[in-house]
N, C-alpha and C. Protein backbone atom coordinates (compact mmCIF):
# COMPACT_ATOMS: atom_id res chain seq x y z
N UNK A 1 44.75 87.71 114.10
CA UNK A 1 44.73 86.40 114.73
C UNK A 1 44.84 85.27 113.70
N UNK A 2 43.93 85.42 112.45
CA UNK A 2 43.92 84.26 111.26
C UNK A 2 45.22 84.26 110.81
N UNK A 3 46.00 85.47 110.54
CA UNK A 3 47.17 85.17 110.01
C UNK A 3 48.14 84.49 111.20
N UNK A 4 48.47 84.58 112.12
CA UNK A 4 49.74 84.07 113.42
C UNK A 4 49.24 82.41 113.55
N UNK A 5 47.68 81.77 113.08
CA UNK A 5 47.45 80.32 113.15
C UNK A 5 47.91 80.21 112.09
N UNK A 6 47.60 81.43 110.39
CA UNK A 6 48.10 80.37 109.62
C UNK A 6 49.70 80.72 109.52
N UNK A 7 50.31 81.15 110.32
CA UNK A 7 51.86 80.85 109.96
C UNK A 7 52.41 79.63 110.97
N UNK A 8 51.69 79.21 112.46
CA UNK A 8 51.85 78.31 112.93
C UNK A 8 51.49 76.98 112.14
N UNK A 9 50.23 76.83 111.69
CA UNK A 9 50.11 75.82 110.95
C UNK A 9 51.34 75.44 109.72
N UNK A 10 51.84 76.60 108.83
CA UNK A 10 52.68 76.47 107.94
C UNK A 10 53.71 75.97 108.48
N UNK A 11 54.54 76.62 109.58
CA UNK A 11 55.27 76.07 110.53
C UNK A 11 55.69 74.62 110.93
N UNK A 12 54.57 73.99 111.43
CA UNK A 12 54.44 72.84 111.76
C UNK A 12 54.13 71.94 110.74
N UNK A 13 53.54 72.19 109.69
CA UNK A 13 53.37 71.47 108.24
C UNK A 13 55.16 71.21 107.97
N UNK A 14 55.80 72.45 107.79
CA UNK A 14 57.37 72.55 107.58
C UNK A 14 58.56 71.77 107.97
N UNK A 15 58.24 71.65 109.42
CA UNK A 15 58.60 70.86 110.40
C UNK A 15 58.74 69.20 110.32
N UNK A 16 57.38 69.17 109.68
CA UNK A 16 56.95 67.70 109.93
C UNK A 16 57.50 67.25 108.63
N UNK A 17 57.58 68.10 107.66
CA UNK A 17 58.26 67.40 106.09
C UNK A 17 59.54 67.35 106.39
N UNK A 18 60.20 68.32 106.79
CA UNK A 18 61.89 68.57 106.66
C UNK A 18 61.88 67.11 107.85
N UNK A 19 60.92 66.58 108.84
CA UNK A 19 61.76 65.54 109.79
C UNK A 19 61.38 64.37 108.80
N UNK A 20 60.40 64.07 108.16
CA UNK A 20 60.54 63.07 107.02
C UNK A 20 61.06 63.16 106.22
N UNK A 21 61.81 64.13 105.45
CA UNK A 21 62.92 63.73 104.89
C UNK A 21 64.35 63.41 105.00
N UNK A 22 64.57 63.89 106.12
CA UNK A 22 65.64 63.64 106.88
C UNK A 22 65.53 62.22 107.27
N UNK A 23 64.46 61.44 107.76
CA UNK A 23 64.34 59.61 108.15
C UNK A 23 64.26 59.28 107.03
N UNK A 24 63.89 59.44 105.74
CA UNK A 24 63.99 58.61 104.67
C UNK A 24 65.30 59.00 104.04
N UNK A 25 65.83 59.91 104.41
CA UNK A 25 67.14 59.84 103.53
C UNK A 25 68.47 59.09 104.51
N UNK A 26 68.53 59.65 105.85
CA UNK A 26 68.67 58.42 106.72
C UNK A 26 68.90 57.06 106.48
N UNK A 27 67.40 56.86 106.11
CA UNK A 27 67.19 55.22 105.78
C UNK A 27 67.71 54.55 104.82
N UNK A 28 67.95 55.36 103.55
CA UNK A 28 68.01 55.38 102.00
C UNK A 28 70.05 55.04 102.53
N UNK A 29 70.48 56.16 103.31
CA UNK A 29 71.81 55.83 103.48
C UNK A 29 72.37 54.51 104.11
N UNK A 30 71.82 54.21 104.74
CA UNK A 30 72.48 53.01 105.69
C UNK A 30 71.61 52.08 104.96
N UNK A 31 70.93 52.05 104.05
CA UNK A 31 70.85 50.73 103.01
C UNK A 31 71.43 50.54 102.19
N UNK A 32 71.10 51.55 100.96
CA UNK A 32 71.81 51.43 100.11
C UNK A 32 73.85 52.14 99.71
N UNK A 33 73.77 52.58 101.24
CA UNK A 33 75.65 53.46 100.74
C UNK A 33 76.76 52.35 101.73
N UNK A 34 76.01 51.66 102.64
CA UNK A 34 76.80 51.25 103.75
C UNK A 34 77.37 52.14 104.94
N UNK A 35 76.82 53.23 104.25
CA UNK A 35 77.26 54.48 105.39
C UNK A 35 77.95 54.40 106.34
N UNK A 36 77.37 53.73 107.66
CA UNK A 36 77.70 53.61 108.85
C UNK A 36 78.13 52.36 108.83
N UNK A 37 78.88 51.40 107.77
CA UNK A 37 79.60 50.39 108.12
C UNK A 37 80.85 50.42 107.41
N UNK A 38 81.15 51.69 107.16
CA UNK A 38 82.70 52.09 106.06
C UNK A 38 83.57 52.16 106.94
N UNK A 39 84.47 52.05 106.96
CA UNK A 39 85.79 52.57 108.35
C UNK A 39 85.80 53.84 107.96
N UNK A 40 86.09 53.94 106.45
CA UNK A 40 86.67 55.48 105.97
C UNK A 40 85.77 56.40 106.07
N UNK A 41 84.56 56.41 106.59
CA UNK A 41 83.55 57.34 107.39
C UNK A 41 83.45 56.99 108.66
N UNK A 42 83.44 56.02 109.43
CA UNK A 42 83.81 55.85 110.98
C UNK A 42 84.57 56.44 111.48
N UNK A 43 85.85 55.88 110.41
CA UNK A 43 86.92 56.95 111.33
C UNK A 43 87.36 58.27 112.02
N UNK A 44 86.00 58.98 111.23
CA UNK A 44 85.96 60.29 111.53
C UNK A 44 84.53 60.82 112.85
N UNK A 45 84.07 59.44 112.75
CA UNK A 45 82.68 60.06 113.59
C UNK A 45 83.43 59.73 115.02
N UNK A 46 82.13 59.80 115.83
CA UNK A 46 82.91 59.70 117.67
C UNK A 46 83.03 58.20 117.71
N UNK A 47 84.16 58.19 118.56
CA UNK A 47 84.87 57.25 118.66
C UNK A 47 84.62 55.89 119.95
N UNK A 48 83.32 56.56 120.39
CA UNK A 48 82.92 55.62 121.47
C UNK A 48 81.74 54.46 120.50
N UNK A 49 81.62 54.86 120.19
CA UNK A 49 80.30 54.18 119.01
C UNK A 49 81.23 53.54 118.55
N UNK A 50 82.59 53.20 117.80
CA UNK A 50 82.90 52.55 116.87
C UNK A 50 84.15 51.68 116.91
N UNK A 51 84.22 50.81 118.91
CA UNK A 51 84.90 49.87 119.02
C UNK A 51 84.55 48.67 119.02
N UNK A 52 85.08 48.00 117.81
CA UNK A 52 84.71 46.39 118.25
C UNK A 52 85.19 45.75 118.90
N UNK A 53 84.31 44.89 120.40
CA UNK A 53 85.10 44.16 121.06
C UNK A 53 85.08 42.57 120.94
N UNK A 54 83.98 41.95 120.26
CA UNK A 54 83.78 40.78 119.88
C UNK A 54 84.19 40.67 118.44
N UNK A 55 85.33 39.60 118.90
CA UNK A 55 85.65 39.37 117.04
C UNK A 55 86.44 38.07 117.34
N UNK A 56 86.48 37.77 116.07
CA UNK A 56 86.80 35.86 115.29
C UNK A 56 87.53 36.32 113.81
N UNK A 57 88.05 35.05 113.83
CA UNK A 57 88.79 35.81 112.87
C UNK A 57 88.32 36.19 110.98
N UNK A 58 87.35 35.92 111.35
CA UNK A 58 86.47 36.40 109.80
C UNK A 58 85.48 37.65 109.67
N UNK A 59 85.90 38.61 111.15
CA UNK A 59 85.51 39.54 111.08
C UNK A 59 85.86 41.27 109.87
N UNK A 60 87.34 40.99 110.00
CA UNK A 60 88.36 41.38 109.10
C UNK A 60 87.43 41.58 107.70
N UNK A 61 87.20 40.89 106.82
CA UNK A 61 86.23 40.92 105.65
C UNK A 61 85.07 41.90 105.40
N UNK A 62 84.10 41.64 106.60
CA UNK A 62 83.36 42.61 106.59
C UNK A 62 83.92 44.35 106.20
N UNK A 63 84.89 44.68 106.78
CA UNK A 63 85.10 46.30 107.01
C UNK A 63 86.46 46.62 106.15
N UNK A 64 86.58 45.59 105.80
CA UNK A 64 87.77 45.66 104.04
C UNK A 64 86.85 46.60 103.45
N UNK A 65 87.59 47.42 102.69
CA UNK A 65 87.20 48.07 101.56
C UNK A 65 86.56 47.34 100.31
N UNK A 66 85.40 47.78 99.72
CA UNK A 66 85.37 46.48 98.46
C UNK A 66 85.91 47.40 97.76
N UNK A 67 86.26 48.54 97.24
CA UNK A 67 86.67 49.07 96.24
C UNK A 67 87.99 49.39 96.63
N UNK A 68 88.78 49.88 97.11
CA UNK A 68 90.11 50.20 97.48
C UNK A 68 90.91 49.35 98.55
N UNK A 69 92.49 49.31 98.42
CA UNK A 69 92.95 48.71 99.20
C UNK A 69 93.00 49.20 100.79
N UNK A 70 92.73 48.64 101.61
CA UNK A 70 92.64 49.22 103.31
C UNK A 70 94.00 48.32 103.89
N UNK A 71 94.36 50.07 104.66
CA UNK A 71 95.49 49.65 105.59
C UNK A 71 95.11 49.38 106.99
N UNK A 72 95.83 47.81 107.48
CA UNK A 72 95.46 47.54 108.78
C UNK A 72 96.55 47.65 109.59
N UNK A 73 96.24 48.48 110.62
CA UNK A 73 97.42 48.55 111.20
C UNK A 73 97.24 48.00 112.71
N UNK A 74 98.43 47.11 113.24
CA UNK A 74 97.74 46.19 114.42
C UNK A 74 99.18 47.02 115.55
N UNK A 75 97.77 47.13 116.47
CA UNK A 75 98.36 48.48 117.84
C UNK A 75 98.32 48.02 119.07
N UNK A 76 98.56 48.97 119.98
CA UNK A 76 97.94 48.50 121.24
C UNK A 76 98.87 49.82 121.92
N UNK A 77 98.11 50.23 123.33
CA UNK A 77 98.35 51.23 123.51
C UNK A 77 99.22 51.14 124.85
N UNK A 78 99.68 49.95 125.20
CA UNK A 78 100.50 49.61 125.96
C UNK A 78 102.27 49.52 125.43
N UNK A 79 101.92 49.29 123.78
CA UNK A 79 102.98 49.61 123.11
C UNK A 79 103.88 50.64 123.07
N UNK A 80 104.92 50.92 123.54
CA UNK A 80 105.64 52.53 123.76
C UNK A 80 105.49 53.08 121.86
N UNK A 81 106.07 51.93 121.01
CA UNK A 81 106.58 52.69 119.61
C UNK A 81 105.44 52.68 119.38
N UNK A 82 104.13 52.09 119.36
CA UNK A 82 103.09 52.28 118.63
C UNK A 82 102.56 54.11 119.25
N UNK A 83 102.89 54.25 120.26
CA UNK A 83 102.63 55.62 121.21
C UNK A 83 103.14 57.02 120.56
N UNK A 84 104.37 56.32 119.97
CA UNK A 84 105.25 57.19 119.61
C UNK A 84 104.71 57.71 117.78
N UNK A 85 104.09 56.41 117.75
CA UNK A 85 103.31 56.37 115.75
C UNK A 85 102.28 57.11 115.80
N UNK A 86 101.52 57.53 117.12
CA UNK A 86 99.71 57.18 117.39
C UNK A 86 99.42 58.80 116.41
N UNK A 87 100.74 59.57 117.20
CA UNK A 87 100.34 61.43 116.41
C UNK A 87 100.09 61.31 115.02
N UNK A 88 100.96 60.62 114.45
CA UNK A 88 101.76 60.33 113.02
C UNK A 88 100.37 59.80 112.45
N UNK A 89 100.24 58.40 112.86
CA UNK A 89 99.07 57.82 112.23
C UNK A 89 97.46 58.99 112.64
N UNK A 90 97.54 59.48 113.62
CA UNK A 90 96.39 60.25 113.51
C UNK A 90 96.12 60.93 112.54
N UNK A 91 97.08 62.12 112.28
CA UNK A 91 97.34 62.75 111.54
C UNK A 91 97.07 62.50 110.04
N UNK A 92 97.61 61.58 109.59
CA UNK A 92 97.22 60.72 107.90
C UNK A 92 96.29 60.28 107.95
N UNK A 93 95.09 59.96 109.34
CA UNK A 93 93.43 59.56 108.73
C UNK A 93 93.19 60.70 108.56
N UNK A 94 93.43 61.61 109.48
CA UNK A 94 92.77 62.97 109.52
C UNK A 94 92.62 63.82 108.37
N UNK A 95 94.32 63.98 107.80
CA UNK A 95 94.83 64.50 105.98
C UNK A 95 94.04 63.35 104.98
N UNK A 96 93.81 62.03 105.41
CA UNK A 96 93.40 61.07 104.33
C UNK A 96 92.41 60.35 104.50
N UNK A 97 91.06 60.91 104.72
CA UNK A 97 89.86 60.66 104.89
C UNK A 97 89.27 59.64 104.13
N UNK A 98 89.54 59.20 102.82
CA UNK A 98 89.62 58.60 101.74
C UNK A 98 89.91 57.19 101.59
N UNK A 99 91.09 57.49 102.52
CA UNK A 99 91.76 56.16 102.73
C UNK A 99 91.25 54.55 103.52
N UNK A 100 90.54 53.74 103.05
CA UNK A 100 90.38 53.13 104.45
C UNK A 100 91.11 52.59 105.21
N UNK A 101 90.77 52.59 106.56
CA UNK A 101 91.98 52.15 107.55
C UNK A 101 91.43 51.70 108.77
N UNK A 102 91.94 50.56 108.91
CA UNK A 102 91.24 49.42 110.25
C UNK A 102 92.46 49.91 111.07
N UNK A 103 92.26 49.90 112.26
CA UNK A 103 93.17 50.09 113.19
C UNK A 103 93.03 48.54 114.16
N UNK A 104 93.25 47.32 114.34
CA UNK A 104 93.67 46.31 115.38
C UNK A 104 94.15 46.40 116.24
N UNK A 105 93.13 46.57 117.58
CA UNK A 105 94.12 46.60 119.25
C UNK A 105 94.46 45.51 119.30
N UNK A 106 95.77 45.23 120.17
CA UNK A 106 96.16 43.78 120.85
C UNK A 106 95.91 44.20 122.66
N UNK A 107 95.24 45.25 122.38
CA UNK A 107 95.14 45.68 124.24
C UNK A 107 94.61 44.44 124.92
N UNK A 108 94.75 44.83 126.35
CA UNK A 108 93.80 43.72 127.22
C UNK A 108 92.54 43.74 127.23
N UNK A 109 92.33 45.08 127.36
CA UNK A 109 90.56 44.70 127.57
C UNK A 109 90.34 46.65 126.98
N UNK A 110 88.78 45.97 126.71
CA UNK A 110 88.59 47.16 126.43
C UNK A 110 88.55 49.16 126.92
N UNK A 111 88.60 48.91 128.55
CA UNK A 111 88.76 50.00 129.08
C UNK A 111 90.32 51.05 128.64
N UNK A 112 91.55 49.76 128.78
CA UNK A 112 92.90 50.64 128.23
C UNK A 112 92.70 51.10 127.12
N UNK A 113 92.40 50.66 125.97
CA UNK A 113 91.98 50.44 124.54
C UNK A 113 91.18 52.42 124.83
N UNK A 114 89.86 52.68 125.26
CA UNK A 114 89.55 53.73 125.76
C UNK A 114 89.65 54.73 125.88
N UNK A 115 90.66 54.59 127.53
CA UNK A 115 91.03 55.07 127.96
C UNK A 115 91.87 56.24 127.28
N UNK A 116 92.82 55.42 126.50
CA UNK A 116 94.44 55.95 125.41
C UNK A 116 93.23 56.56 124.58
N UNK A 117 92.60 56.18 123.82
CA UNK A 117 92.14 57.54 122.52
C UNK A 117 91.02 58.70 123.48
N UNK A 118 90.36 58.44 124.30
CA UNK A 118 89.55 59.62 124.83
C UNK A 118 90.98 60.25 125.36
N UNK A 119 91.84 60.23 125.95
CA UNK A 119 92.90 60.96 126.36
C UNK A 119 93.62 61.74 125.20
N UNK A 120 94.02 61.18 124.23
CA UNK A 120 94.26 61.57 123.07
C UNK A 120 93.43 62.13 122.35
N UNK A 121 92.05 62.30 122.44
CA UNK A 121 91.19 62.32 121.23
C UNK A 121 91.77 61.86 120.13
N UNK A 122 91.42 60.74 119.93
CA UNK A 122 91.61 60.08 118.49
C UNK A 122 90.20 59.49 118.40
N UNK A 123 89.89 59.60 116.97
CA UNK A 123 88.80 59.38 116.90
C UNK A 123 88.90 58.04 115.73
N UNK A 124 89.07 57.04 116.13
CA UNK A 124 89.87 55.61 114.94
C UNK A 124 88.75 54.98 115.01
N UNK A 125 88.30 54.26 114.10
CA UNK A 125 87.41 53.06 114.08
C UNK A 125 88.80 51.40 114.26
N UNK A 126 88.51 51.16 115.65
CA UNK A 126 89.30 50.37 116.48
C UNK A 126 88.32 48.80 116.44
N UNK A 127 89.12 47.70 115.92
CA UNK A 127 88.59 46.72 116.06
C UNK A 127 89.59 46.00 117.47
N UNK A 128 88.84 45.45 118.50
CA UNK A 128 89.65 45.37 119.69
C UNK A 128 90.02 43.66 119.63
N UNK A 129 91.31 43.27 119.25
CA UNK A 129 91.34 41.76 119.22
C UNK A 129 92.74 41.17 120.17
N UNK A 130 91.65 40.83 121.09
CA UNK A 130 92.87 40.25 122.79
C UNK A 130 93.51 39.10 122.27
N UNK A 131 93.11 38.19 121.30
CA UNK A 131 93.81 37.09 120.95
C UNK A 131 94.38 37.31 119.88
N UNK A 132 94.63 38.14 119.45
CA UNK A 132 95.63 38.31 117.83
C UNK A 132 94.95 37.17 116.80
N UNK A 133 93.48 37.07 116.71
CA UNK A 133 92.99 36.12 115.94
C UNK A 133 92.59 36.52 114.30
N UNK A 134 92.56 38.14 114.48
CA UNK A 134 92.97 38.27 113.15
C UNK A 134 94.12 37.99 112.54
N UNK A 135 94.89 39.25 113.73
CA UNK A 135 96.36 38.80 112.34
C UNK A 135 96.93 37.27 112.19
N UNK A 136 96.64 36.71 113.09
CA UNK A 136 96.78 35.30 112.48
C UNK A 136 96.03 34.47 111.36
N UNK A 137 94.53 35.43 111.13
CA UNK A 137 94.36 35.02 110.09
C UNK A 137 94.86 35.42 108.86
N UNK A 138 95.53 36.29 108.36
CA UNK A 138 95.47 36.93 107.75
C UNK A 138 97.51 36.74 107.10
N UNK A 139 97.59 36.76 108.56
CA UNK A 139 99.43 36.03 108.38
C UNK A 139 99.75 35.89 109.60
N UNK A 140 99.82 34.41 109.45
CA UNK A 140 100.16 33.23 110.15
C UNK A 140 101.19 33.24 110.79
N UNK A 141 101.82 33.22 112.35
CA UNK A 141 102.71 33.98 112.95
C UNK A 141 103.38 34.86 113.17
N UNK A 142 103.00 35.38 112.20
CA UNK A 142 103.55 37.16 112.24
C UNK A 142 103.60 37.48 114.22
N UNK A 143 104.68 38.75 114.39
CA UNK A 143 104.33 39.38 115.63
C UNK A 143 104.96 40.50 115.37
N UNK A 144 104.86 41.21 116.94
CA UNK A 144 105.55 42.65 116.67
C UNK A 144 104.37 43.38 116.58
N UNK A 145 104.25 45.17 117.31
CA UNK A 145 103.79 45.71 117.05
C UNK A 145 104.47 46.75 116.92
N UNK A 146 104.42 48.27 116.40
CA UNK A 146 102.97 48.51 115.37
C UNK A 146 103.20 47.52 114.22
N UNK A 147 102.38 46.95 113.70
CA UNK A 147 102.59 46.46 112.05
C UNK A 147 101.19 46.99 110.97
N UNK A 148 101.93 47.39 110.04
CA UNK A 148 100.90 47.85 108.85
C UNK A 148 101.21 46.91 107.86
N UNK A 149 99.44 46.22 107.32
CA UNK A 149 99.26 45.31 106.08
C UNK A 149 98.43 46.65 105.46
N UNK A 150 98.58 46.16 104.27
CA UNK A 150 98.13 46.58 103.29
C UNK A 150 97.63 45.66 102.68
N UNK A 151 96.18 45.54 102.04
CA UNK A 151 95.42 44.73 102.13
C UNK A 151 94.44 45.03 100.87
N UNK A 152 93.88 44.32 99.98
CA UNK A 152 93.18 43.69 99.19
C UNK A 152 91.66 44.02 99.31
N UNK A 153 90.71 43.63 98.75
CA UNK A 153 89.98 43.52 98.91
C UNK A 153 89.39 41.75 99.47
N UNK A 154 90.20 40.71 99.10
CA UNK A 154 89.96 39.67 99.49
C UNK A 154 91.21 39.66 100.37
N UNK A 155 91.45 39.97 101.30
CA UNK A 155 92.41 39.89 102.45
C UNK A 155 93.50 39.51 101.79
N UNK A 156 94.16 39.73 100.86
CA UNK A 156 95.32 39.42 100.26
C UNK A 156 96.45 40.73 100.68
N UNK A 157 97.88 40.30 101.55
CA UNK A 157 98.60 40.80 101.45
C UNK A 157 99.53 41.44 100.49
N UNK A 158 99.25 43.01 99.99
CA UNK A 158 100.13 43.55 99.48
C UNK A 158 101.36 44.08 99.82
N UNK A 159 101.27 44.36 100.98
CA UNK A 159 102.79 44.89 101.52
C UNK A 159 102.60 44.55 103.04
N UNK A 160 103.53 44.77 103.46
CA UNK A 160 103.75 44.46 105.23
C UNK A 160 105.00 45.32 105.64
N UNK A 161 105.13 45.99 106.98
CA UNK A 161 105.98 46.53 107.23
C UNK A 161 105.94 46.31 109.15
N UNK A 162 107.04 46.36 109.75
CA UNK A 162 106.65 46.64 111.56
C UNK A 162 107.36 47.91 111.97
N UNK A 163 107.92 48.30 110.79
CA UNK A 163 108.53 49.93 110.92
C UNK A 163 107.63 50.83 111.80
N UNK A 164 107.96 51.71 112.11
CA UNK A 164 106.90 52.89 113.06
C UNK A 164 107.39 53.39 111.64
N UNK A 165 106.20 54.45 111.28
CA UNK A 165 105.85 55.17 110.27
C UNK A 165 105.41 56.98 110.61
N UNK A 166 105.99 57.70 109.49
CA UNK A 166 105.38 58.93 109.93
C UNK A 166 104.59 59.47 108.73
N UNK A 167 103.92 60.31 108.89
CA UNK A 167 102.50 60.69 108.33
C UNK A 167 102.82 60.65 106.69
N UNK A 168 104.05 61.19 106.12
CA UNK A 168 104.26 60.87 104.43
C UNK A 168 104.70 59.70 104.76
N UNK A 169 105.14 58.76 105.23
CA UNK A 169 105.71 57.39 105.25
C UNK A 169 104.66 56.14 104.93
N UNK A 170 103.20 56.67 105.56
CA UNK A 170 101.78 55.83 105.42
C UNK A 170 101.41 56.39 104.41
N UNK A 171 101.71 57.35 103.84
CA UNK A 171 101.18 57.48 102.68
C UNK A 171 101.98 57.39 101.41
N UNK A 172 103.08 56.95 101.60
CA UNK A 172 103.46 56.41 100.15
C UNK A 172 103.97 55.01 100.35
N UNK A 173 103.41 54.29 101.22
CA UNK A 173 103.15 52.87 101.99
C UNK A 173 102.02 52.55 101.73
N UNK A 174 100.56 53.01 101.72
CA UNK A 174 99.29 53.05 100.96
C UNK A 174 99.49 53.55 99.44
N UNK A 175 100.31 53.87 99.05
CA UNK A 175 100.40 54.49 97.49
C UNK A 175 101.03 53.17 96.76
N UNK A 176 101.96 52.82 97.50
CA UNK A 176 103.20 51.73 96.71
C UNK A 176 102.60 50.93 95.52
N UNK A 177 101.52 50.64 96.17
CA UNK A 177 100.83 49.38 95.20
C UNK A 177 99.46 50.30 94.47
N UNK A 178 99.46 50.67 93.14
CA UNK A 178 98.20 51.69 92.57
C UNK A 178 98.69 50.72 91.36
């Protein structure tokens, strides 16, 4: 009998450390790594958690890369060619985990926006912007979709393209400028 309490007790001693270290390391991440505010780790988690639907146009900054250049690519899933990119571009977050990459809806509202990646499973960290108030910040009448910037750490345009792209095409389109 003494021994089966003391392996329950050990048990539950076990228990209770492994769940505190798991909340302090937790904690330790989303302070000090940014963890859960990287795209280039968003992009890979579930994809219902990680649409923005409120945005202005100085939102953009926040989810820039500070260390590497991030490709933004501005979509919408009403777009036929962007439809025709969506495999292509999946595909190169998926091979290029590394990479950061904002994806910009011009959808209407957020349900189409949705709708298109749970159907697809795509799992994108999607910033949802109905007024094109980024890319106007960022360049000033631009239109056309799909379009890929390539981008700075201070929102500075390195390259621009409205080409549809296929999976080596984004990646030596993210390479161009090293």
């Amino acid at each position: 009998m003494k021994k089966n309490t003391t392996r329950k007790i050990f048990l539950i001693l076990f228990l209770i450390i492994f769940f505190v270290i798991a909340i302090i390391s937790f904690i330790y991440l989303k302070k000090t790594h940014n963890f859960f505010d990287n795209p280039k780790y968003i992009a890979t988690s579930k994809r219902k958690d990680y649409i923005i639907a409120n945005v202005d146009d100085t939102l953009l900054k926040k989810y820039v890369s500070k260390k590497d250049n991030t490709l933004i690519i501005f979509w919408a899933s009403w777009c036929s060619t962007c439809i025709e990119e969506s495999e292509q571009l999946n595909n190169f977050m998926i091979n290029n985990p590394n990479i950061p990459i904002i994806i910009v809806s011009h959808d209407k509202n957020i349900s189409d926006l949705q709708n298109y990646l749970s159907i697809n499973n795509y799992n994108w960290f999607v910033i949802l912007d109905t007024e094109k108030s980024i890319r106007e910040s960022i360049n000033n009448g631009s239109k056309g979709i799909p379009a890929t910037y390539l981008l700075d750490n201070n929102l500075n345009i390195l390259s621009k393209t409205t080409d549809t792209m296929t999976e080596e095409e984004f990646f030596n389109f993210y390479n161009l400028i090293k």
